[in-house]
Protein backbone atom coordinates (compact mmCIF):
# COMPACT_ATOMS: atom_id res chain seq x y z
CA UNK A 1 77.48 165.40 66.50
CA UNK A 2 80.46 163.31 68.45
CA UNK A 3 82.42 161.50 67.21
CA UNK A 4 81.72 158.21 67.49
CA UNK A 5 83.96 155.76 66.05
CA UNK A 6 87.17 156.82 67.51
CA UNK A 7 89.02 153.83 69.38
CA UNK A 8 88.44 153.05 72.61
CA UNK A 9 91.72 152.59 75.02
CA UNK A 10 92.74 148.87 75.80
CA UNK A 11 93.05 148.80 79.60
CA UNK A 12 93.38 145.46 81.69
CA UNK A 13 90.12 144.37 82.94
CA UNK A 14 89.83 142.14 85.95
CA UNK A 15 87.29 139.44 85.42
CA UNK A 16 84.86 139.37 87.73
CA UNK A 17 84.97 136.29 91.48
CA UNK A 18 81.61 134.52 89.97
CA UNK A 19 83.18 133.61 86.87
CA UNK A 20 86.10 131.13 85.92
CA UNK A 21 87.61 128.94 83.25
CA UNK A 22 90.66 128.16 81.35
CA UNK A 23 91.05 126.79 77.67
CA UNK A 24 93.42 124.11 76.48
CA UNK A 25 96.18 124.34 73.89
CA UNK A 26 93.71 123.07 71.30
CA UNK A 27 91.77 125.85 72.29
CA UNK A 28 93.38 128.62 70.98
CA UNK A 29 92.80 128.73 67.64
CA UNK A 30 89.15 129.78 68.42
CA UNK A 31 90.12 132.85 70.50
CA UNK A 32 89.93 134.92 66.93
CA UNK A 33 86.34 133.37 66.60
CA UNK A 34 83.20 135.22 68.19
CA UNK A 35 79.81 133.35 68.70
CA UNK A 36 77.20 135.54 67.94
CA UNK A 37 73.68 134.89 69.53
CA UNK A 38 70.29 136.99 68.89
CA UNK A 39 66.59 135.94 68.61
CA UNK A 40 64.70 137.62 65.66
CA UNK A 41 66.18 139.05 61.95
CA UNK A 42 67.82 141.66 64.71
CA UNK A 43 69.83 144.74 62.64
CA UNK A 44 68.83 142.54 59.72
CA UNK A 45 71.58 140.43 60.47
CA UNK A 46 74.29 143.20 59.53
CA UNK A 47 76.06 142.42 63.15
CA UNK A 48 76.47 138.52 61.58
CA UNK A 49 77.45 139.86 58.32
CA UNK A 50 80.19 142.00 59.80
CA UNK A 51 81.83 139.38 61.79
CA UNK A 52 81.58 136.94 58.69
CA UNK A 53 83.11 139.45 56.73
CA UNK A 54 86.07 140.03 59.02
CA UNK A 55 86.56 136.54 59.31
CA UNK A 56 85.56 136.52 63.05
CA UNK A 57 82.02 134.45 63.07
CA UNK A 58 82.11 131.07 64.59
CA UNK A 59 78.26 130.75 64.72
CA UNK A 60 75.44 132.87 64.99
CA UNK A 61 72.90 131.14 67.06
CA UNK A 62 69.67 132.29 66.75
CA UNK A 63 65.63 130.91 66.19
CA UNK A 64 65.33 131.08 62.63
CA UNK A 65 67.10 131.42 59.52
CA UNK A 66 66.76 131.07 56.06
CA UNK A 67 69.86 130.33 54.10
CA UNK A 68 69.30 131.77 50.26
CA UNK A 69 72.01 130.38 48.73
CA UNK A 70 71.53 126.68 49.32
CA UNK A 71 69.70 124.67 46.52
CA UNK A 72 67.00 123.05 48.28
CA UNK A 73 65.70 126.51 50.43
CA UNK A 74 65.99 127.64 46.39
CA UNK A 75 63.76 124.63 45.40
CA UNK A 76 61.15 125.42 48.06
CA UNK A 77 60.96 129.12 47.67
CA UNK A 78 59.24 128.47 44.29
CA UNK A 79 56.57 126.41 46.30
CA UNK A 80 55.80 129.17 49.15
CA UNK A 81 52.55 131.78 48.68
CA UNK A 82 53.60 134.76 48.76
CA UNK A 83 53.28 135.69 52.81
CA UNK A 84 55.87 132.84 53.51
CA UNK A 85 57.99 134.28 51.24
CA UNK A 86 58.26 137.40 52.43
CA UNK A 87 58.55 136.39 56.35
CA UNK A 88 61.56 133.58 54.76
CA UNK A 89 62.84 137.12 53.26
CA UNK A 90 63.17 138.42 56.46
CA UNK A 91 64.85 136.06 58.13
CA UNK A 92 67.81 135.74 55.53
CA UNK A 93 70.90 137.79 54.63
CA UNK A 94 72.51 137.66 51.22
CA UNK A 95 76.01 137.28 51.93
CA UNK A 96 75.91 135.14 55.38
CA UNK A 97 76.80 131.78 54.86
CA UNK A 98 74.18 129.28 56.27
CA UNK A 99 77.28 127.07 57.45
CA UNK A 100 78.14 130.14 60.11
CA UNK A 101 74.35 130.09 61.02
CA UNK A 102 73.46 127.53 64.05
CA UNK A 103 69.28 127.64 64.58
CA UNK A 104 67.36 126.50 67.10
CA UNK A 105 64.05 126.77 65.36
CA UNK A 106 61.25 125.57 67.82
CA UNK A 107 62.68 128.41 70.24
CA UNK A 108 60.96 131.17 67.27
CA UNK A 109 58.10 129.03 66.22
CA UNK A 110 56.11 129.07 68.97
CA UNK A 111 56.62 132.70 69.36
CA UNK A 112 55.64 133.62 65.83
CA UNK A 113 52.60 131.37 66.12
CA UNK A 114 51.18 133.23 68.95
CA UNK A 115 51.84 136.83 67.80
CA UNK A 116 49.97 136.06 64.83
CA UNK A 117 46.82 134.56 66.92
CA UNK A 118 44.18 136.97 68.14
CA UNK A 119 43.55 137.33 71.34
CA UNK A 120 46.48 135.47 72.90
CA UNK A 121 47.44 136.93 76.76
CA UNK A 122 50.37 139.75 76.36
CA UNK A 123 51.81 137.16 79.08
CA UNK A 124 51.66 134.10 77.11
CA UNK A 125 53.52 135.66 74.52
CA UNK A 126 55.88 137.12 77.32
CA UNK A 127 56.79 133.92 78.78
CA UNK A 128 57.47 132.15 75.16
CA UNK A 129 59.85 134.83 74.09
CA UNK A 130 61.81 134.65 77.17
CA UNK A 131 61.85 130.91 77.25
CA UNK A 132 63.42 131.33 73.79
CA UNK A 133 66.39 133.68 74.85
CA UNK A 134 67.00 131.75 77.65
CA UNK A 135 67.61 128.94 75.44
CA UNK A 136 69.57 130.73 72.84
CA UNK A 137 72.13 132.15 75.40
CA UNK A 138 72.54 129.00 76.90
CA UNK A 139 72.97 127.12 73.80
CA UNK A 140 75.34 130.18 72.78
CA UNK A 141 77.29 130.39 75.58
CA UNK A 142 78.00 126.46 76.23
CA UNK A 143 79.26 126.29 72.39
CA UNK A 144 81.79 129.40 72.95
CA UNK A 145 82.69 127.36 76.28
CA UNK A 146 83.29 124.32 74.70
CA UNK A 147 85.49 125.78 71.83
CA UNK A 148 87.19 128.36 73.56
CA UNK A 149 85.82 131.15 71.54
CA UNK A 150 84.64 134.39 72.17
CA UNK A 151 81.22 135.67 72.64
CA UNK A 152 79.05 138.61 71.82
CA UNK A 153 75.27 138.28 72.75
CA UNK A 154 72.54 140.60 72.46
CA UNK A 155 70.35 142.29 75.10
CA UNK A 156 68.32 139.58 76.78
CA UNK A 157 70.06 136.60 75.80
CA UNK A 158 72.98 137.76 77.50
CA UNK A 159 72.51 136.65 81.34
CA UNK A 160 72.16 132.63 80.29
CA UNK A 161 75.27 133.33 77.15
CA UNK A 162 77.30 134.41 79.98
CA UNK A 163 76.40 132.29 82.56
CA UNK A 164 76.65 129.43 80.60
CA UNK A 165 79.87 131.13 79.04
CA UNK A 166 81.94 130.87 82.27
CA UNK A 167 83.11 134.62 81.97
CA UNK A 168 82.33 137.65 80.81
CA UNK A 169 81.56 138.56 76.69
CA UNK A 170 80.99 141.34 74.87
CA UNK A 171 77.47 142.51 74.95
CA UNK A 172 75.22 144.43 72.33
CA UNK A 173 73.02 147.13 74.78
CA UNK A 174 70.20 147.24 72.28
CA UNK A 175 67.92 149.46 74.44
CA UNK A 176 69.12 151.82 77.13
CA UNK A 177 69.97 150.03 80.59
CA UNK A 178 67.12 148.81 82.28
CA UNK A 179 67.25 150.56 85.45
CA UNK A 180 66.73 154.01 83.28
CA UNK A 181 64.34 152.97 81.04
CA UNK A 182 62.08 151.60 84.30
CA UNK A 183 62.39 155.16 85.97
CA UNK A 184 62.08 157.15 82.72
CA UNK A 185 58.72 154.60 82.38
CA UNK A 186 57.32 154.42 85.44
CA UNK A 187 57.41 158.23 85.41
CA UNK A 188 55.16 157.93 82.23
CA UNK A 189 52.83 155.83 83.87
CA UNK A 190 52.46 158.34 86.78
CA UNK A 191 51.98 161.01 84.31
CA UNK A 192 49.62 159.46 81.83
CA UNK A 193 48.10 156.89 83.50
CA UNK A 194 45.29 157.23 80.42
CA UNK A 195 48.91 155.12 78.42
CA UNK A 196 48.69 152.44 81.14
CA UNK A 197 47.61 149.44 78.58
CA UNK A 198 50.60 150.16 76.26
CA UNK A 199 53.19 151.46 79.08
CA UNK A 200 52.65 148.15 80.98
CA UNK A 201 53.15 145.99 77.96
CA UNK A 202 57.14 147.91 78.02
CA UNK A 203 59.23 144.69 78.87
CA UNK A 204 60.95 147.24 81.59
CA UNK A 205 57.63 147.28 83.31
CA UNK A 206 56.39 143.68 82.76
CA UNK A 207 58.76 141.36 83.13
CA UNK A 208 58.44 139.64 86.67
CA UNK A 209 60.87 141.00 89.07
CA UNK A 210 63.55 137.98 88.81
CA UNK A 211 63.23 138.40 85.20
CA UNK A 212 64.16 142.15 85.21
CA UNK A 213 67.02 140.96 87.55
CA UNK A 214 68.71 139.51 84.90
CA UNK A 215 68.34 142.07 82.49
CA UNK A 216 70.10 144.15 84.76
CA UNK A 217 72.74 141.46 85.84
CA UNK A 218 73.57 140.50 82.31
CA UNK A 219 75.06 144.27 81.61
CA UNK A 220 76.99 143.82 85.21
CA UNK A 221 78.50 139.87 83.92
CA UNK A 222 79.81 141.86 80.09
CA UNK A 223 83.23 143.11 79.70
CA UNK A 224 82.99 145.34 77.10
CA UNK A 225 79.41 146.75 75.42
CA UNK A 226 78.65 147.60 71.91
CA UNK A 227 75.90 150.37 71.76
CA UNK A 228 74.42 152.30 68.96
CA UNK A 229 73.14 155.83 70.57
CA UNK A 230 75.47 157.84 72.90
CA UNK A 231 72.16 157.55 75.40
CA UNK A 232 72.52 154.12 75.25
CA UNK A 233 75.87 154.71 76.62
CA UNK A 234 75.14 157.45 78.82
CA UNK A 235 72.59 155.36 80.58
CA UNK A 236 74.95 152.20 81.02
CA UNK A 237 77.52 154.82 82.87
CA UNK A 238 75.07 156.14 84.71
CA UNK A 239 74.07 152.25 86.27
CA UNK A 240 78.15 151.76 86.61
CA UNK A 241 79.60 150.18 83.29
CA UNK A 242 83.22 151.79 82.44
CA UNK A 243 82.82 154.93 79.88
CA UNK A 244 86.34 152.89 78.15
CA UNK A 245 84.52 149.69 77.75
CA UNK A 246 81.84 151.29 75.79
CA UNK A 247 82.37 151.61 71.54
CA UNK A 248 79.30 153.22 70.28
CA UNK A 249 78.44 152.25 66.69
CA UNK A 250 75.70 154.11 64.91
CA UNK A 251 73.66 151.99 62.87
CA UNK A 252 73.79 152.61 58.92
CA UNK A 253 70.35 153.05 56.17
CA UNK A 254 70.31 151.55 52.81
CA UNK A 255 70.55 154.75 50.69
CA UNK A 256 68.91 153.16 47.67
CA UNK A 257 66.17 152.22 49.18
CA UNK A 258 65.58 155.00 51.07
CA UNK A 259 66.46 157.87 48.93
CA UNK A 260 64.66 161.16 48.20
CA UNK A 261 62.10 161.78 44.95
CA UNK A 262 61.91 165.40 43.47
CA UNK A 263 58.61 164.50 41.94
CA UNK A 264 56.93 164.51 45.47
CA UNK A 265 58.59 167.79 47.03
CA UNK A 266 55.30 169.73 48.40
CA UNK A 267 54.71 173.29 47.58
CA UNK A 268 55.88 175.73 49.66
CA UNK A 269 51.94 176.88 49.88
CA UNK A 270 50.29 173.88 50.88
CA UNK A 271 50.20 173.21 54.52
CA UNK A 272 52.73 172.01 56.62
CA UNK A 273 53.11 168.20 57.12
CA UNK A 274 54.24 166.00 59.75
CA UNK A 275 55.51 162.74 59.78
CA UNK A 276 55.38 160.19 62.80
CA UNK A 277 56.40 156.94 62.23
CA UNK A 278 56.70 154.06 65.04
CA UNK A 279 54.67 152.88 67.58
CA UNK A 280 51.80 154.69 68.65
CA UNK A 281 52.16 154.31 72.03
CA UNK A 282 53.42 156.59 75.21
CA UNK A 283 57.31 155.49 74.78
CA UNK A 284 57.25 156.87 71.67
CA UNK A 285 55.84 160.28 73.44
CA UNK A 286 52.35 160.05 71.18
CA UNK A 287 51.28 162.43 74.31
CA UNK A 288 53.60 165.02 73.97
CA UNK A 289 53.50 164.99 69.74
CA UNK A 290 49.27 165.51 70.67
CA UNK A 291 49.99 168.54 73.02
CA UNK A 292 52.38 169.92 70.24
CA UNK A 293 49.70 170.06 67.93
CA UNK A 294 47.64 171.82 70.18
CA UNK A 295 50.32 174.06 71.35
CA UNK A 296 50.78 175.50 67.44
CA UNK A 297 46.56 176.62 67.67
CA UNK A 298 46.87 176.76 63.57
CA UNK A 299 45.45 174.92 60.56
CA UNK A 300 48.47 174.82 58.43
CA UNK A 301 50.10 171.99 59.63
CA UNK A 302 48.67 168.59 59.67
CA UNK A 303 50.31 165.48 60.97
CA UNK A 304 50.57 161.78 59.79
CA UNK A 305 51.09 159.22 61.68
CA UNK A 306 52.07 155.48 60.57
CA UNK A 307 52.24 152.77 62.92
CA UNK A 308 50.63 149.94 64.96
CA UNK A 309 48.02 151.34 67.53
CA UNK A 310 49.00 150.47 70.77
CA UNK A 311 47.25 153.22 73.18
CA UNK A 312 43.45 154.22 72.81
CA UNK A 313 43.12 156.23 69.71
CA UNK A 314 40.58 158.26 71.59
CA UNK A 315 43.79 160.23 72.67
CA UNK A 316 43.56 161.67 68.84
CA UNK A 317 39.75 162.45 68.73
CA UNK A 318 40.05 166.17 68.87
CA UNK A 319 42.44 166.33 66.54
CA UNK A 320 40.83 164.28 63.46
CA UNK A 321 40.53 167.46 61.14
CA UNK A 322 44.70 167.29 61.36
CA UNK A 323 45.63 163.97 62.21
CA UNK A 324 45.80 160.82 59.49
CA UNK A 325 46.63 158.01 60.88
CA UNK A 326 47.86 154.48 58.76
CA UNK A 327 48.30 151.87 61.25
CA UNK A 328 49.37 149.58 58.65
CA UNK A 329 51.70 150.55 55.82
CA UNK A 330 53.46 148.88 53.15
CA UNK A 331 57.19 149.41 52.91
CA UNK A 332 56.49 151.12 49.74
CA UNK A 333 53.77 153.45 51.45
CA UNK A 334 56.40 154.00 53.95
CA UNK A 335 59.17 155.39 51.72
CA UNK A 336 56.69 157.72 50.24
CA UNK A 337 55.30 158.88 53.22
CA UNK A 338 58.83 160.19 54.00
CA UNK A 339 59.26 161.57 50.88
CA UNK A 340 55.74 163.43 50.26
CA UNK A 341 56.90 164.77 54.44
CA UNK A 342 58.54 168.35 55.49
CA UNK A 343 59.42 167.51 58.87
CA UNK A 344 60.04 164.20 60.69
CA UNK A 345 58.50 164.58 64.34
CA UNK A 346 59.98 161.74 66.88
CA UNK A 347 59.08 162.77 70.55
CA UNK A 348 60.33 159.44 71.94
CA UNK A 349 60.87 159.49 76.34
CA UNK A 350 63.60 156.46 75.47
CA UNK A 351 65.50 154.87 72.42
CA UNK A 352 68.38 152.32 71.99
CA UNK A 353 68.78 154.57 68.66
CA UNK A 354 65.54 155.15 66.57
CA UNK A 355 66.17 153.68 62.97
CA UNK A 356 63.41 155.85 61.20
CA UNK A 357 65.32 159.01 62.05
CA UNK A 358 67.80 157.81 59.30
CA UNK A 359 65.34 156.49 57.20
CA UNK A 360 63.96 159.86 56.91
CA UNK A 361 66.83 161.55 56.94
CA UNK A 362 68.21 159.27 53.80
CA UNK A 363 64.94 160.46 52.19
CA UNK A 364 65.52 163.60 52.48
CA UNK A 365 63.37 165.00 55.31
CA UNK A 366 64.86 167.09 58.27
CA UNK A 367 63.94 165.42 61.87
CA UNK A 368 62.86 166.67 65.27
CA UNK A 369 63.57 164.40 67.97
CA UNK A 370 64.87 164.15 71.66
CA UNK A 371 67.78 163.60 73.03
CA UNK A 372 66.36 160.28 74.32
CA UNK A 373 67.41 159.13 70.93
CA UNK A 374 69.97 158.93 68.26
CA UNK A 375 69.41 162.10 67.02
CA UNK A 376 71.83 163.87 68.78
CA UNK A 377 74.97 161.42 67.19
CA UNK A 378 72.69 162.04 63.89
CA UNK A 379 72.14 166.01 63.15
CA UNK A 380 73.33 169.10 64.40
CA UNK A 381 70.70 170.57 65.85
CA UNK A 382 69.49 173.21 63.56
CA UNK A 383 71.18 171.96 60.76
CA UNK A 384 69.87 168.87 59.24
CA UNK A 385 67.03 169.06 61.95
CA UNK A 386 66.11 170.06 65.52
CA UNK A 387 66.81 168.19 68.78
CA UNK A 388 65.04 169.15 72.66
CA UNK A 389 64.72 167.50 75.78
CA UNK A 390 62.07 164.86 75.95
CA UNK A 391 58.82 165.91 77.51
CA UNK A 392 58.68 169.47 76.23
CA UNK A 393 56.35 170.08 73.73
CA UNK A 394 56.39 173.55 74.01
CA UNK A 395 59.67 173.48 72.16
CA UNK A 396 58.96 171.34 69.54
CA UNK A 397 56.07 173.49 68.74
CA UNK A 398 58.35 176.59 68.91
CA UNK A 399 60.46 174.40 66.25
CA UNK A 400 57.35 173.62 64.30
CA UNK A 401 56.33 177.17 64.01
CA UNK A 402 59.93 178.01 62.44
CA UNK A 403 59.69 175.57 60.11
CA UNK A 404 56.06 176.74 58.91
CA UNK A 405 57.03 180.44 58.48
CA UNK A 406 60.99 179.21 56.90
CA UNK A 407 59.82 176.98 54.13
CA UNK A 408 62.51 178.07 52.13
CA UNK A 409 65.15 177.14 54.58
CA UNK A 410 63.40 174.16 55.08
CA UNK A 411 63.76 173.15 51.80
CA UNK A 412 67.61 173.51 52.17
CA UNK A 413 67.89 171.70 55.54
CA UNK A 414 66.38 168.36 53.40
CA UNK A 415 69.38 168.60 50.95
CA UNK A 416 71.68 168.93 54.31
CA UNK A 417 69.98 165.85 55.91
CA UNK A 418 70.26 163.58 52.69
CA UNK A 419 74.15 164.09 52.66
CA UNK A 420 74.33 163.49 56.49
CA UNK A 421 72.25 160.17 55.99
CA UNK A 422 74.75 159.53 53.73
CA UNK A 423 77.34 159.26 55.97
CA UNK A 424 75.76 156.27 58.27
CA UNK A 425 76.32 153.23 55.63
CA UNK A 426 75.90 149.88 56.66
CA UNK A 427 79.54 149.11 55.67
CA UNK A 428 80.52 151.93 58.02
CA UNK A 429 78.45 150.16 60.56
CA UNK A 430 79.95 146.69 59.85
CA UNK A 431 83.69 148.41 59.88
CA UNK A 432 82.71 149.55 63.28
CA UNK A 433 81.07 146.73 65.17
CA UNK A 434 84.19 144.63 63.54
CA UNK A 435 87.16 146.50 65.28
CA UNK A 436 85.29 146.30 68.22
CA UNK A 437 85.20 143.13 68.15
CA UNK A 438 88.67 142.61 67.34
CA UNK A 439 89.51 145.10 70.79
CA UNK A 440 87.39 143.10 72.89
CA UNK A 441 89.41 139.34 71.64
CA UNK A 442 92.81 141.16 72.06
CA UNK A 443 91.77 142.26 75.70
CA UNK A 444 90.39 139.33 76.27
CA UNK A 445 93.75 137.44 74.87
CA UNK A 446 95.64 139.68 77.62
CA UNK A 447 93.52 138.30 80.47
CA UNK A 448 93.99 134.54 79.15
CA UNK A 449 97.27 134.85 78.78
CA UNK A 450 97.91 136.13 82.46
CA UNK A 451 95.31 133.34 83.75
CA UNK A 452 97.74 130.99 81.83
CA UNK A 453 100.66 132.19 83.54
């Protein structure tokens, strides 16, 4: 596992012909203030928290938010049935102030409204979220124009933050750069055409071509990226972002929540199970996880999967005497499904990180993943887990075959992968993301300062 948190090098950074700008005197009390834009509850918030917490939020500018600790939202909550209430749960952080929250709220509505609606065209929903992040970053970038402030914007609001910013920000690679996850993609689709309905839904594959462009051009406009998987960073290097402007920050896992229970360890005689959680769709590599269980050719493992269906269950039929599949779990039914588990199987072709590898980890249960995910900045392999290259199920069946005839062993690796999980906090995650920050204002202090000159 690398080490991850270590510093990166201030070195002068030349900002780019296309943009310009200079701030006034009365400007310069905001260059220790970051504007902070996302659509969505994104990282539940914990990006927001940590720049609140450091005292470097301006605003975070986002569709909707709930703010808990004001008196009327209190006086309403009482009113809501119990759906609203959970949704308004999800779109509020204890501990961010709703004075360092700026929303936009018909840019989420309308999005929310159709993904609830059966039946409404995958484009129609396309076109409303994008309308919304184009709005966002605009509004975003425009307010850290106007007050002289930095700004750090998320993966597709970025191209209209910066634009409208004037220069370029600091910007939060969610997903793996576009460019890669296309290829990695497109080779799916050539592969398994049979995954076509779900592959083409992929935002990499169906966003229109100036669309894409500006996915692609918002990493190029960013002076320094934020990025939670070492592939994440891998694949911005590989489409020509500096290695030094790159600070990869694991996210963290509530280790309350997600914790292990002794009462539902399995016996070392029943069969095997695997745990699949995500997705169930080729991106996630529901392919590959199928061949696996073909590969092993034995009855003592069985396999349960929880997740919204994406690509024609049909792809399971042979293997309904092994195969349970949930498409719709509770959060409760989650955590003990992880619990009740042995082995955590996550064949994913491409992840920005891959938060139920911690989940499961923080309950206890030892992974096998790809290196097309977190895992590798999560487990040594063989340790608290296994990691292979994407695409080869032959290993993860070898992998699956240890684990069915080393139950004992097994049994150790879930203490081992408990006290790893323990190690990715939130706090660690806010510390992180935080110092980063405060590199990115000092370099960008440097380059105001010599524009001043």
């Amino acid at each position: 596992m690398p080490d991850l948190l270590t510093p990166n090098p201030i070195t002068a950074v030349t900002t780019p012909q296309n943009f310009s700008g200079r701030r006034g005197d009365s400007q310069l009390v905001n260059r220790r203030k970051v504007v902070l834009v996302h659509a969505g509850a994104r990282d539940a918030y914990q990006l927001a928290l940590a720049l609140s917490e450091a005292g470097l939020l301006d605003k975070l500018v986002t569709d909707l938010f709930w703010p808990l600790e004001l008196s009327w939202t209190k006086t309403l909550t009482s009113f809501f049935p119990p759906s609203i209430l959970n949704l308004l749960r999800r779109r509020s952080a204890p501990g961010l102030p709703g004075t360092e929250v700026m929303t936009l709220p018909t840019t989420g509505l309308g999005g929310l409204l159709l993904d609830k609606l059966p039946r409404v065209p995958f484009t129609w929903k396309r076109r409303m979220v994008r309308t919304a992040d184009r709005k966002l970053g605009r509004s975003a970038g425009q307010r850290a124009n106007r007050l002289g402030a930095g700004l750090l914007s998320y993966s597709y609001t970025g191209y209209d933050a910066f634009e409208a910013y004037g220069r370029p920000g600091l910007l939060f690679q969610v997903h793996p750069h576009p460019t890669t996850m296309r290829r990695i993609l497109l080779e799916e689709l050539r592969q398994h055409p049979e995954c076509a309905a779900s592959l083409k839904q992929e935002w990499e594959l169906s966003l229109p071509e100036a669309d894409f462009s500006h996915l692609v051009r918002e990493v190029e406009m960013a002076s320094h990226f934020l990025a939670a998987s070492s592939f994440t960073r891998s694949s911005l290097i590989e489409n020509g972002a500096s290695a030094h402007r790159i600070t990869v920050v694991p996210y963290g896992v509530d280790l309350e929540k997600y914790r292990p229970d002794p009462a539902r360890l399995r016996s070392n005689n029943s069969k095997l199970r695997l745990l699949f959680v995500g997705r169930i769709n080729q991106r996630k590599g529901v392919k590959y996880l199928l061949e696996t269980m073909r590969l092993l050719r034995t009855r003592e493992v069985e396999l349960v999967v929880c997740g919204r269906v994406l690509d024609d269950l049909s792809l399971f039929k042979s293997f309904m005497s092994q195969v349970q599949i949930r498409p719709s779990v509770s959060e409760r039914d989650l955590i003990d499904a992880y619990q009740s588990a042995d082995l955590f199987v996550f064949p994913s072709v491409g992840e920005g990180f891959g938060q139920v590898l911690l989940e499961s980890m923080a309950c206890g249960l030892p992974i096998l993943s790809t290196t097309h995910t977190a895992a590798p900045d999560l487990i040594d392999d063989g340790i608290q887990g296994f990691v292979v290259q994407p695409r080869q199920p032959a290993l993860m069946a070898e992998r699956i075959e240890w684990a069915l005839s080393h139950r004992n062993q097994l049994d150790d690796m879930r203490v081992i992968a408990r006290r790893r999980a323990e190690h990715f906090t939130w706090e660690r995650f806010r510390s992180g993301v935080a110092n980063a920050t405060h590199r990115y204002l000092d370099q960008t202090d440097l380059i105001t300062r010599a524009s001043d000159v």
